[in-house]
Structure formats: structure tokens, C-alpha cells
PDB file of N, CA and C in Angstrom:
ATOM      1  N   UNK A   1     -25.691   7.077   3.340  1.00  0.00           N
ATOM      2  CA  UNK A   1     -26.885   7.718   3.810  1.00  0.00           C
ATOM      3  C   UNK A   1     -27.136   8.984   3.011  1.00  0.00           C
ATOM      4  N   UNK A   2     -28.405   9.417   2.886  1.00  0.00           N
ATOM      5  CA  UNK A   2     -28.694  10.658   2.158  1.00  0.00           C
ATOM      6  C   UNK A   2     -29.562  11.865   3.345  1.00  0.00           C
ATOM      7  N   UNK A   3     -28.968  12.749   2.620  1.00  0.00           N
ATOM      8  CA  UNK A   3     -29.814  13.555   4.414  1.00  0.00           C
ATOM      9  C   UNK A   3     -30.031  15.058   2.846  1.00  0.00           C
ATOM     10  N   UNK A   4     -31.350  15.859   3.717  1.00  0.00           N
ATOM     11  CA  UNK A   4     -30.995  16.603   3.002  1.00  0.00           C
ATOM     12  C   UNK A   4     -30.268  17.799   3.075  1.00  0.00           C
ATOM     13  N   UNK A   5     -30.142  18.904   2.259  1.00  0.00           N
ATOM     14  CA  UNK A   5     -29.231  19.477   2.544  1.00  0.00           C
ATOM     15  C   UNK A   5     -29.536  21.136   2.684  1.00  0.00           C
ATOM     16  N   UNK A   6     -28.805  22.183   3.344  1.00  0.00           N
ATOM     17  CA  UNK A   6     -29.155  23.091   3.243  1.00  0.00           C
ATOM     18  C   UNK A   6     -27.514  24.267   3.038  1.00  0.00           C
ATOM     19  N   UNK A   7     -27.870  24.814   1.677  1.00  0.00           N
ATOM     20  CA  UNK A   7     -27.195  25.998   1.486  1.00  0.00           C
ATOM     21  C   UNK A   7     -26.770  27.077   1.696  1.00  0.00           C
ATOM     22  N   UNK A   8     -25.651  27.665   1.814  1.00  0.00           N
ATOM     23  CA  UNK A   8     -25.673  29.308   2.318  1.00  0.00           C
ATOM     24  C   UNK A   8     -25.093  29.646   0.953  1.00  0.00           C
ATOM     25  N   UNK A   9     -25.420  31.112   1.522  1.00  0.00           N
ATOM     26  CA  UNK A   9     -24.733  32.148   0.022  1.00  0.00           C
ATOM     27  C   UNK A   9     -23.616  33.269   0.929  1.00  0.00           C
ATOM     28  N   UNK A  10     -22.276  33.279   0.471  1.00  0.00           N
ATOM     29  CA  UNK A  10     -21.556  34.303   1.087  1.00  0.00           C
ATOM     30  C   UNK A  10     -21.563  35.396   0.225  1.00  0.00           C
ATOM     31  N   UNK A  11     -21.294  36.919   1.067  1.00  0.00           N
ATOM     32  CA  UNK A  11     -21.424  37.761   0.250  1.00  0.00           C
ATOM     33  C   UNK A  11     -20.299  38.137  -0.687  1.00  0.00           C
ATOM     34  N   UNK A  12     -20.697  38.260  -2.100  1.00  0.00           N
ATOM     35  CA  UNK A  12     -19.510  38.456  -2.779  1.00  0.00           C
ATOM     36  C   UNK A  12     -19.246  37.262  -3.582  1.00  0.00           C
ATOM     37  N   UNK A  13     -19.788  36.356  -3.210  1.00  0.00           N
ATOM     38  CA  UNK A  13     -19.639  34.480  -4.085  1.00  0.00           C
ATOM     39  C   UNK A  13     -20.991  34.167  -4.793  1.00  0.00           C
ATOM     40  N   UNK A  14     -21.072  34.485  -5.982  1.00  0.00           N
ATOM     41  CA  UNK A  14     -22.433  34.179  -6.809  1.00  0.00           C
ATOM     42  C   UNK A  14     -23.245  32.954  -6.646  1.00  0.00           C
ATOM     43  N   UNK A  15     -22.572  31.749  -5.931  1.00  0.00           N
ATOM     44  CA  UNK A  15     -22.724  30.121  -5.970  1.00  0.00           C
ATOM     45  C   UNK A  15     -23.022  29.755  -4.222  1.00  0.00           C
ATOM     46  N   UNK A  16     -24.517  29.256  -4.251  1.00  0.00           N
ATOM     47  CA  UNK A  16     -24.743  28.611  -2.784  1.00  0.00           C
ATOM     48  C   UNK A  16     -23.394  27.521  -2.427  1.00  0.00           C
ATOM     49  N   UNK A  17     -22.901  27.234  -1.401  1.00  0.00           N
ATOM     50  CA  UNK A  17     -22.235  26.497  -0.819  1.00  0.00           C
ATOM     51  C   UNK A  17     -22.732  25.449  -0.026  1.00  0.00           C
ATOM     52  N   UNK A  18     -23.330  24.019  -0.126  1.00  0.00           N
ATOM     53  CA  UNK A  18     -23.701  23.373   0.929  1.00  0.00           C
ATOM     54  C   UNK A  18     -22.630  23.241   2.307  1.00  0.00           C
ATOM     55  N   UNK A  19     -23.639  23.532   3.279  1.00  0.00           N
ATOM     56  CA  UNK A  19     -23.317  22.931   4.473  1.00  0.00           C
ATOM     57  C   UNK A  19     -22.768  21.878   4.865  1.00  0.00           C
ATOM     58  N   UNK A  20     -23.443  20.554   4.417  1.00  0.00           N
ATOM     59  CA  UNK A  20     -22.909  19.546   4.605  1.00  0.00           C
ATOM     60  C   UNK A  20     -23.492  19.211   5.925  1.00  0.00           C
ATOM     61  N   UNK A  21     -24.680  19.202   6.474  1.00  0.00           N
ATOM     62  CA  UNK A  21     -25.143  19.385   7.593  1.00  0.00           C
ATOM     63  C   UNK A  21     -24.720  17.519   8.275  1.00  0.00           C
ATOM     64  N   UNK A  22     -25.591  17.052   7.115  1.00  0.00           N
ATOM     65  CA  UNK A  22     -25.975  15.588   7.270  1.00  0.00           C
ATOM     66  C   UNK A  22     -24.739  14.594   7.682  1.00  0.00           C
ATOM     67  N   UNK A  23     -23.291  15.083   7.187  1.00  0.00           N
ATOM     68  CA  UNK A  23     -22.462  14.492   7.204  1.00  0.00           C
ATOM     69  C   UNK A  23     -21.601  14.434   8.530  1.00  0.00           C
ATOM     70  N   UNK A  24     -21.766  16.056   8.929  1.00  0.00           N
ATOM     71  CA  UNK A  24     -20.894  16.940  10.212  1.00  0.00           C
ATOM     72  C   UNK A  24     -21.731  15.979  11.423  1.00  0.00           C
ATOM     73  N   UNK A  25     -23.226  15.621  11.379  1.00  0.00           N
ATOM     74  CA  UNK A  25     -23.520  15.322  12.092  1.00  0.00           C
ATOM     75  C   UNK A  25     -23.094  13.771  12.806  1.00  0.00           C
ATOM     76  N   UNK A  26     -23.644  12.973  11.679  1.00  0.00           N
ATOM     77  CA  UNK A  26     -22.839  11.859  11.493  1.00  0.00           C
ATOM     78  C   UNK A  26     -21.429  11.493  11.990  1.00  0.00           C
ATOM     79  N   UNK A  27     -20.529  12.407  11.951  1.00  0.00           N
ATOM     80  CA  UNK A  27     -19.342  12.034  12.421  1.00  0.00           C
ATOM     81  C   UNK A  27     -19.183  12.539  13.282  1.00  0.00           C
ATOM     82  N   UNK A  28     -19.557  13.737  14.037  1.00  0.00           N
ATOM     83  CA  UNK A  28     -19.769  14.120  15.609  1.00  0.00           C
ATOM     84  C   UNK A  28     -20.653  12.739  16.576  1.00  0.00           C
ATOM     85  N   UNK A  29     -21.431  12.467  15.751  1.00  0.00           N
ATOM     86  CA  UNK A  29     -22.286  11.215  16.441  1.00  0.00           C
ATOM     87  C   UNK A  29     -21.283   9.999  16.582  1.00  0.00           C
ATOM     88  N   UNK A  30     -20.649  10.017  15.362  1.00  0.00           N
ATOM     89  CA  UNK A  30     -19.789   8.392  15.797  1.00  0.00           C
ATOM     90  C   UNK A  30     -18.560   8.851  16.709  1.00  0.00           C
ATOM     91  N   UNK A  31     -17.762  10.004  16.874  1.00  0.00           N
ATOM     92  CA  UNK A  31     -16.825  10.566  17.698  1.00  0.00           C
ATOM     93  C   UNK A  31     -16.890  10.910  18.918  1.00  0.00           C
ATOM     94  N   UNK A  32     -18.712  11.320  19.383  1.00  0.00           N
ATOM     95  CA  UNK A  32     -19.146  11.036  20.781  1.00  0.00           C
ATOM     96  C   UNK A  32     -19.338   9.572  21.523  1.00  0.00           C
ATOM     97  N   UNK A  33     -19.820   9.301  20.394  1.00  0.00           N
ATOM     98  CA  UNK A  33     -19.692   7.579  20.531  1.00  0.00           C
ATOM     99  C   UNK A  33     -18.507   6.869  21.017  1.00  0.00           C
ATOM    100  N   UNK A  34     -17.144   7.155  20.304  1.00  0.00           N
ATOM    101  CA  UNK A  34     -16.029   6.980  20.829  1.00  0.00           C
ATOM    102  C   UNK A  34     -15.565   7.079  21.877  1.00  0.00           C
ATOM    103  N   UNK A  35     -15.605   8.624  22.589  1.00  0.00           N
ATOM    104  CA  UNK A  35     -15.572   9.331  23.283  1.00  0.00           C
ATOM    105  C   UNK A  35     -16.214   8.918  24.614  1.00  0.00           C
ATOM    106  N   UNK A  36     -17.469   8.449  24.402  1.00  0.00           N
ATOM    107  CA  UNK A  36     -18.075   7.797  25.615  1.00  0.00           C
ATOM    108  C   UNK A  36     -17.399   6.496  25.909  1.00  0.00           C
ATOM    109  N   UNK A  37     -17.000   5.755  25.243  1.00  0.00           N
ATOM    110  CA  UNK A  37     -16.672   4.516  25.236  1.00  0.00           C
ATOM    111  C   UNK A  37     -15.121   4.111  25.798  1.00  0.00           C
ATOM    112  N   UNK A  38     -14.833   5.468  25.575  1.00  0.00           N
ATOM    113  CA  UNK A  38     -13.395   5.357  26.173  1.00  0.00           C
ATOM    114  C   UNK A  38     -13.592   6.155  27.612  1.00  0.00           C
ATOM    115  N   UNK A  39     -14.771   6.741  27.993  1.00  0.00           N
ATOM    116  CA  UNK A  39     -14.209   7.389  29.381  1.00  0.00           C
ATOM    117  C   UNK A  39     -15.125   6.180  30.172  1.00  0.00           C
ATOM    118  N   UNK A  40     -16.023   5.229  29.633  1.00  0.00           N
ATOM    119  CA  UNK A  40     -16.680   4.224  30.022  1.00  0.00           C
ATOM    120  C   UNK A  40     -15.063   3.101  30.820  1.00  0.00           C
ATOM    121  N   UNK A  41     -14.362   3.269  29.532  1.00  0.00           N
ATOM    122  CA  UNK A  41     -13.698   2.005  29.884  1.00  0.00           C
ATOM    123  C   UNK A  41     -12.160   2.163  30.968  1.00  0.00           C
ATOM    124  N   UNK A  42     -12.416   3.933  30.731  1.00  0.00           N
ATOM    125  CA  UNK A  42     -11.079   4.647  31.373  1.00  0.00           C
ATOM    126  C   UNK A  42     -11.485   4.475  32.928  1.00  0.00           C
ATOM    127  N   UNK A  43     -12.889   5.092  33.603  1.00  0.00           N
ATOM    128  CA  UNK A  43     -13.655   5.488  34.810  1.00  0.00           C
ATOM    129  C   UNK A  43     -14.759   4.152  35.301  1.00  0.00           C
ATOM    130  N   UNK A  44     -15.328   3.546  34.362  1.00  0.00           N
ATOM    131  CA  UNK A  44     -15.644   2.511  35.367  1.00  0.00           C
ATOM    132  C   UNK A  44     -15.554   1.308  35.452  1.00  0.00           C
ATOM    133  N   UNK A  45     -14.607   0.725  36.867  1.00  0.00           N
ATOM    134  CA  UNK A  45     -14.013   0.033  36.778  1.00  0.00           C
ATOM    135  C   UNK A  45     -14.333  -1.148  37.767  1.00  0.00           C
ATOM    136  N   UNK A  46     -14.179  -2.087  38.606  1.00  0.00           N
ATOM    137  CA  UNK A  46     -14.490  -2.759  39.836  1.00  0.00           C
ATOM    138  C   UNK A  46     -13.365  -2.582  40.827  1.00  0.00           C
ATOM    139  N   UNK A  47     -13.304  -2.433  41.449  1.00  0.00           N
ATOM    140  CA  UNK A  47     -12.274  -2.723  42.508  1.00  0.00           C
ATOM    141  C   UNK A  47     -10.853  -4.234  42.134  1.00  0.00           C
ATOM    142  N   UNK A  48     -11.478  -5.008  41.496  1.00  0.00           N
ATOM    143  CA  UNK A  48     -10.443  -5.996  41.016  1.00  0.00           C
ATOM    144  C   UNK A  48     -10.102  -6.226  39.918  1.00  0.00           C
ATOM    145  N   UNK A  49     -10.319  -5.113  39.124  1.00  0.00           N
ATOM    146  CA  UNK A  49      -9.989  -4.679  37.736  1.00  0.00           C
ATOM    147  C   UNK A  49      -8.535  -3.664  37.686  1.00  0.00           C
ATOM    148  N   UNK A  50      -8.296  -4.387  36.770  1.00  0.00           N
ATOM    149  CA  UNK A  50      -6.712  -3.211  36.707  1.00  0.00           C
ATOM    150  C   UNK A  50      -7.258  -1.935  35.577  1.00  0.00           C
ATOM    151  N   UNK A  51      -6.474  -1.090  36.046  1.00  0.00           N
ATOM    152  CA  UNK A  51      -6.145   0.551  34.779  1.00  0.00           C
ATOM    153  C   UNK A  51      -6.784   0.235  33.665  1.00  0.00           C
ATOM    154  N   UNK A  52      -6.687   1.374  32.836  1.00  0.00           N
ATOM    155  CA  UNK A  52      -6.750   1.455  31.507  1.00  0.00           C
ATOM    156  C   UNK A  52      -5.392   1.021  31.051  1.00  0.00           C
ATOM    157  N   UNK A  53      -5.225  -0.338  30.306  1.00  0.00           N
ATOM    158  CA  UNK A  53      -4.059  -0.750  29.799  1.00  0.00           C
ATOM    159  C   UNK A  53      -3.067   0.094  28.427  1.00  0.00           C
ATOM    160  N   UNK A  54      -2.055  -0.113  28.747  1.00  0.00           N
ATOM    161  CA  UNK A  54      -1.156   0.620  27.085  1.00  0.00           C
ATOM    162  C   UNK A  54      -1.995   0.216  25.801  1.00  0.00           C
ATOM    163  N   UNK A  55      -2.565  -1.071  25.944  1.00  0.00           N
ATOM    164  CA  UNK A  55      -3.205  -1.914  24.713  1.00  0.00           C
ATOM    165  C   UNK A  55      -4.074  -1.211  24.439  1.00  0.00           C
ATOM    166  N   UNK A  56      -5.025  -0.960  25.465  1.00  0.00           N
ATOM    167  CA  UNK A  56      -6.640  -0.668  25.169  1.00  0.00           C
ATOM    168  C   UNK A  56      -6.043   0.829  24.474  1.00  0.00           C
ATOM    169  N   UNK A  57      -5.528   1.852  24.985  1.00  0.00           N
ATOM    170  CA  UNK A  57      -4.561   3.131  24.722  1.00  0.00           C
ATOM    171  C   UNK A  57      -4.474   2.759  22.939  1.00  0.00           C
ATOM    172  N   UNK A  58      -4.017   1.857  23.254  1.00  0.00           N
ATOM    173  CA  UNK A  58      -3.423   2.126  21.543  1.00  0.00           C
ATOM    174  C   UNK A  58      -4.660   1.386  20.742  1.00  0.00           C
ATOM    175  N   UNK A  59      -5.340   0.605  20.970  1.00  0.00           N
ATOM    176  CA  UNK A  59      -6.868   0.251  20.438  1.00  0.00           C
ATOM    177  C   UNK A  59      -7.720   1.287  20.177  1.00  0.00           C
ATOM    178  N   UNK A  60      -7.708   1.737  20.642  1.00  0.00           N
ATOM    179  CA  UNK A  60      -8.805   3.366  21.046  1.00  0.00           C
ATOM    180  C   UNK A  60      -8.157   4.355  19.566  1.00  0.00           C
ATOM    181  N   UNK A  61      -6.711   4.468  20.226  1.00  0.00           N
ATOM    182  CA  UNK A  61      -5.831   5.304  18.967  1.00  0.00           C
ATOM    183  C   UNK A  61      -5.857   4.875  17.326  1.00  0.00           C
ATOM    184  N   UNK A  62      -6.220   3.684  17.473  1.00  0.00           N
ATOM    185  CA  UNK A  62      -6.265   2.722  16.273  1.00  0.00           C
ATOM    186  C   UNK A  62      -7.725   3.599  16.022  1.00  0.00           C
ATOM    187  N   UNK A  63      -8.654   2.918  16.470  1.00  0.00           N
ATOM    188  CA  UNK A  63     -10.267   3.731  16.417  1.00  0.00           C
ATOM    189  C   UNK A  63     -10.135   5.414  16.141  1.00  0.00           C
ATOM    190  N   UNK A  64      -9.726   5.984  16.841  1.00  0.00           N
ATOM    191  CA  UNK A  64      -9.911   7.215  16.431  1.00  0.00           C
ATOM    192  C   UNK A  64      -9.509   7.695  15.185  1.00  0.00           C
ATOM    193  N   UNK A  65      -8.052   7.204  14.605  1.00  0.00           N
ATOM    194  CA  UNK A  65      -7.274   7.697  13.562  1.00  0.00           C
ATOM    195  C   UNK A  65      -8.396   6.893  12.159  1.00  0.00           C
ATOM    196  N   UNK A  66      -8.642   6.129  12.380  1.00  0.00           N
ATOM    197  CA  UNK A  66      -9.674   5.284  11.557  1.00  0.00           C
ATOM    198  C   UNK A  66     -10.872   5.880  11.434  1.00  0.00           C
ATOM    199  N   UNK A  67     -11.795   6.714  12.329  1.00  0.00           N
ATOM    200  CA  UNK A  67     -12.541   7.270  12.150  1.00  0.00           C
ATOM    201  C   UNK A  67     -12.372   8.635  11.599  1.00  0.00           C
ATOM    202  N   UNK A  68     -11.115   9.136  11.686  1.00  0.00           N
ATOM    203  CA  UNK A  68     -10.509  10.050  10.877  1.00  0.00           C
ATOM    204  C   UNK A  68     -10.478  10.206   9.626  1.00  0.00           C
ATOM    205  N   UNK A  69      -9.815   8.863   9.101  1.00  0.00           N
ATOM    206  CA  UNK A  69      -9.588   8.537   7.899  1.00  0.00           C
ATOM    207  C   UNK A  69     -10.787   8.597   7.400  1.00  0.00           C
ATOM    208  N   UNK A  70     -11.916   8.290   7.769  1.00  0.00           N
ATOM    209  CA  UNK A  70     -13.312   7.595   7.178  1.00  0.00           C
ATOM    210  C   UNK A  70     -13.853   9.004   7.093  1.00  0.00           C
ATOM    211  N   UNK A  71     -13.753  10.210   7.498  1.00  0.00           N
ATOM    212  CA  UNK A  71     -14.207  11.193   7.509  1.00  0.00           C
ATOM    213  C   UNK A  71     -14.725  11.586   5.969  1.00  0.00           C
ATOM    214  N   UNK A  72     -15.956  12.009   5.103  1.00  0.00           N
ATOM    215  CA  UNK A  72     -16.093  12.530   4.067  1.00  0.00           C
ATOM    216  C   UNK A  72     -14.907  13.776   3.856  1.00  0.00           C
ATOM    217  N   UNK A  73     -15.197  13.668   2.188  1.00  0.00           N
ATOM    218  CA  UNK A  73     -14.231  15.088   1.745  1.00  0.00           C
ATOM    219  C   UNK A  73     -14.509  16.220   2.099  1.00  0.00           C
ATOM    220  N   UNK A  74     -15.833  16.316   2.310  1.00  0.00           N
ATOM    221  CA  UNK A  74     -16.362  17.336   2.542  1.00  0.00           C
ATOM    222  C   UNK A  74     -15.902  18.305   4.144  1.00  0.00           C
ATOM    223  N   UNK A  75     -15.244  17.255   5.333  1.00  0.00           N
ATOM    224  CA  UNK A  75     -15.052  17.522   6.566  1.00  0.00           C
ATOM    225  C   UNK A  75     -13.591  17.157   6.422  1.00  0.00           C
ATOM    226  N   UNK A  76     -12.872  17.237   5.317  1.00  0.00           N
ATOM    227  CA  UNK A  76     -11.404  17.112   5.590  1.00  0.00           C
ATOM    228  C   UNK A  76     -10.504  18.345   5.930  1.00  0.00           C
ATOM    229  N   UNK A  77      -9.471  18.716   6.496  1.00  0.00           N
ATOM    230  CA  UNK A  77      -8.972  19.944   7.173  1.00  0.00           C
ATOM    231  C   UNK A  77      -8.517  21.012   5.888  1.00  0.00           C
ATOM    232  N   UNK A  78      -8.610  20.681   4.403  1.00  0.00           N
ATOM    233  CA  UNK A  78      -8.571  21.523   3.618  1.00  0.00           C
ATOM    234  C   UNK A  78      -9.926  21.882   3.232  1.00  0.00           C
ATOM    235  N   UNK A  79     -11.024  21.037   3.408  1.00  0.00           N
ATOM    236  CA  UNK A  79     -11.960  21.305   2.348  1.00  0.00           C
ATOM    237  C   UNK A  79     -13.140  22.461   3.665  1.00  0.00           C
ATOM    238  N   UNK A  80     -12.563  22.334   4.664  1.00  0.00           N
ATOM    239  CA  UNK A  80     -13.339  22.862   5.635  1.00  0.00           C
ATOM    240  C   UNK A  80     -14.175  24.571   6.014  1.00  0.00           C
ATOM    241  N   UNK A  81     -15.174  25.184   6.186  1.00  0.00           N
ATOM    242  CA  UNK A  81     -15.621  26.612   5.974  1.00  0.00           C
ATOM    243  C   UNK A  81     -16.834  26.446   7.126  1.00  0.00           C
ATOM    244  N   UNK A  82     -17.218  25.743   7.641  1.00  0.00           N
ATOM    245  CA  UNK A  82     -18.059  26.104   8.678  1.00  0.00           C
ATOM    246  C   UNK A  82     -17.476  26.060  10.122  1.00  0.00           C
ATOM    247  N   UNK A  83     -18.153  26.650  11.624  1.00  0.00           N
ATOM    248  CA  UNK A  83     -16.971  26.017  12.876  1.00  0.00           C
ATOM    249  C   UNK A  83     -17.501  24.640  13.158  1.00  0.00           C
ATOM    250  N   UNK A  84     -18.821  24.373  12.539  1.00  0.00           N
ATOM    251  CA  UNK A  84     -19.061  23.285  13.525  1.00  0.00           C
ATOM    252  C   UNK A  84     -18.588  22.230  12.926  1.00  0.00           C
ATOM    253  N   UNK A  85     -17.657  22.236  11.435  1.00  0.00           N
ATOM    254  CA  UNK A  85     -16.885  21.290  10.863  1.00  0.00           C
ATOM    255  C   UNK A  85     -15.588  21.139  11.554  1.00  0.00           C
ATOM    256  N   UNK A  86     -15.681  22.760  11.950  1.00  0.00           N
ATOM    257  CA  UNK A  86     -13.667  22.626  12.381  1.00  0.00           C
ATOM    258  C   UNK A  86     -13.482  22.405  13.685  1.00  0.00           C
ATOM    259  N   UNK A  87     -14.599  22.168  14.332  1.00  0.00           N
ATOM    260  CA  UNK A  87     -14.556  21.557  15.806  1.00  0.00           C
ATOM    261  C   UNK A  87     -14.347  19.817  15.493  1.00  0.00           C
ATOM    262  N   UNK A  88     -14.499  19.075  14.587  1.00  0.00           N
ATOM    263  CA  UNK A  88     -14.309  18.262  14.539  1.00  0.00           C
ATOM    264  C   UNK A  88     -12.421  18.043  14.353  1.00  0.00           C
ATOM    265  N   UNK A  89     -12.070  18.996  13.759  1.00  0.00           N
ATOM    266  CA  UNK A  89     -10.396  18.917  13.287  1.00  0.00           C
ATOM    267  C   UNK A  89      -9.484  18.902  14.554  1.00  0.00           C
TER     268      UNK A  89
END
């Protein structure tokens, strides 16, 4: 996907820095996504439905660490300078 982009300048650094707006968003969107999907499958349940199983637990864990991995360079825990990147970490 291409999004566009918007720059800051810190003081003291001659060179704009992108944000990375387009990307942060993107992966907050697929991580809420997650996020819903697991308190969907944690909280509603029927009465003749069992728990949240060890399986589904480790399915979910599978998903998350995977969506981790998939994360751009740009939102990786070294390459990181904004908070609303490092709320993702």
C-alpha cells in the first residue's frame, strides 16, 4: 500500500524524518483486529460451549508473534522515534 507521508524536522538534525504515519496505522488496525477477535472468542460464549482452550491460546500466540514479524522496518523496536510507534512495542 502507498499512503502519503508526512515529515518532521528535530531541532539540531538538518534532515526531515518521516513519520511513517501510513504504516503505524496499518498495524495498529490489524492488532485491534486481533485483539477484538480474541476477547470475541475469550467472552462470548453459549452456555454449552467450553473455555477458551490451551489450543486456541497458542493459535492466537502463533497470530500475534506473526503479526510481529510482518511489522515494517520502519516500526521495528530499533528503528523506532515516535510514541505512537512505541505503543505498538
Amino acid at each position: 500500500m502507498t499512503f502519503g507521508e508526512i515529515y518532521i524536522a528535530y531541532p539540531g538534525y538538518k534532515d526531515t524524518v518521516p513519520m511513517n504515519i501510513g504504516s503505524t496505522v496499518v498495524a495498529l488496525m490489524e492488532l485491534f483486529m486481533l485483539m477484538n477477535r480474541i476477547t470475541y472468542d475469550s467472552f462470548h460464549k453459549s452456555a454449552n460451549e467450553n473455555e477458551f482452550t490451551s489450543e486456541q491460546a497458542l493459535a492466537y500466540r502463533a497470530k500475534l508473534i506473526t503479526w510481529f514479524n510482518r511489522l515494517p522496518k520502519s516500526l521495528s523496536p530499533v528503528n523506532i522515534v515516535l510514541p505512537c510507534a512505541l505503543k505498538l512495542q
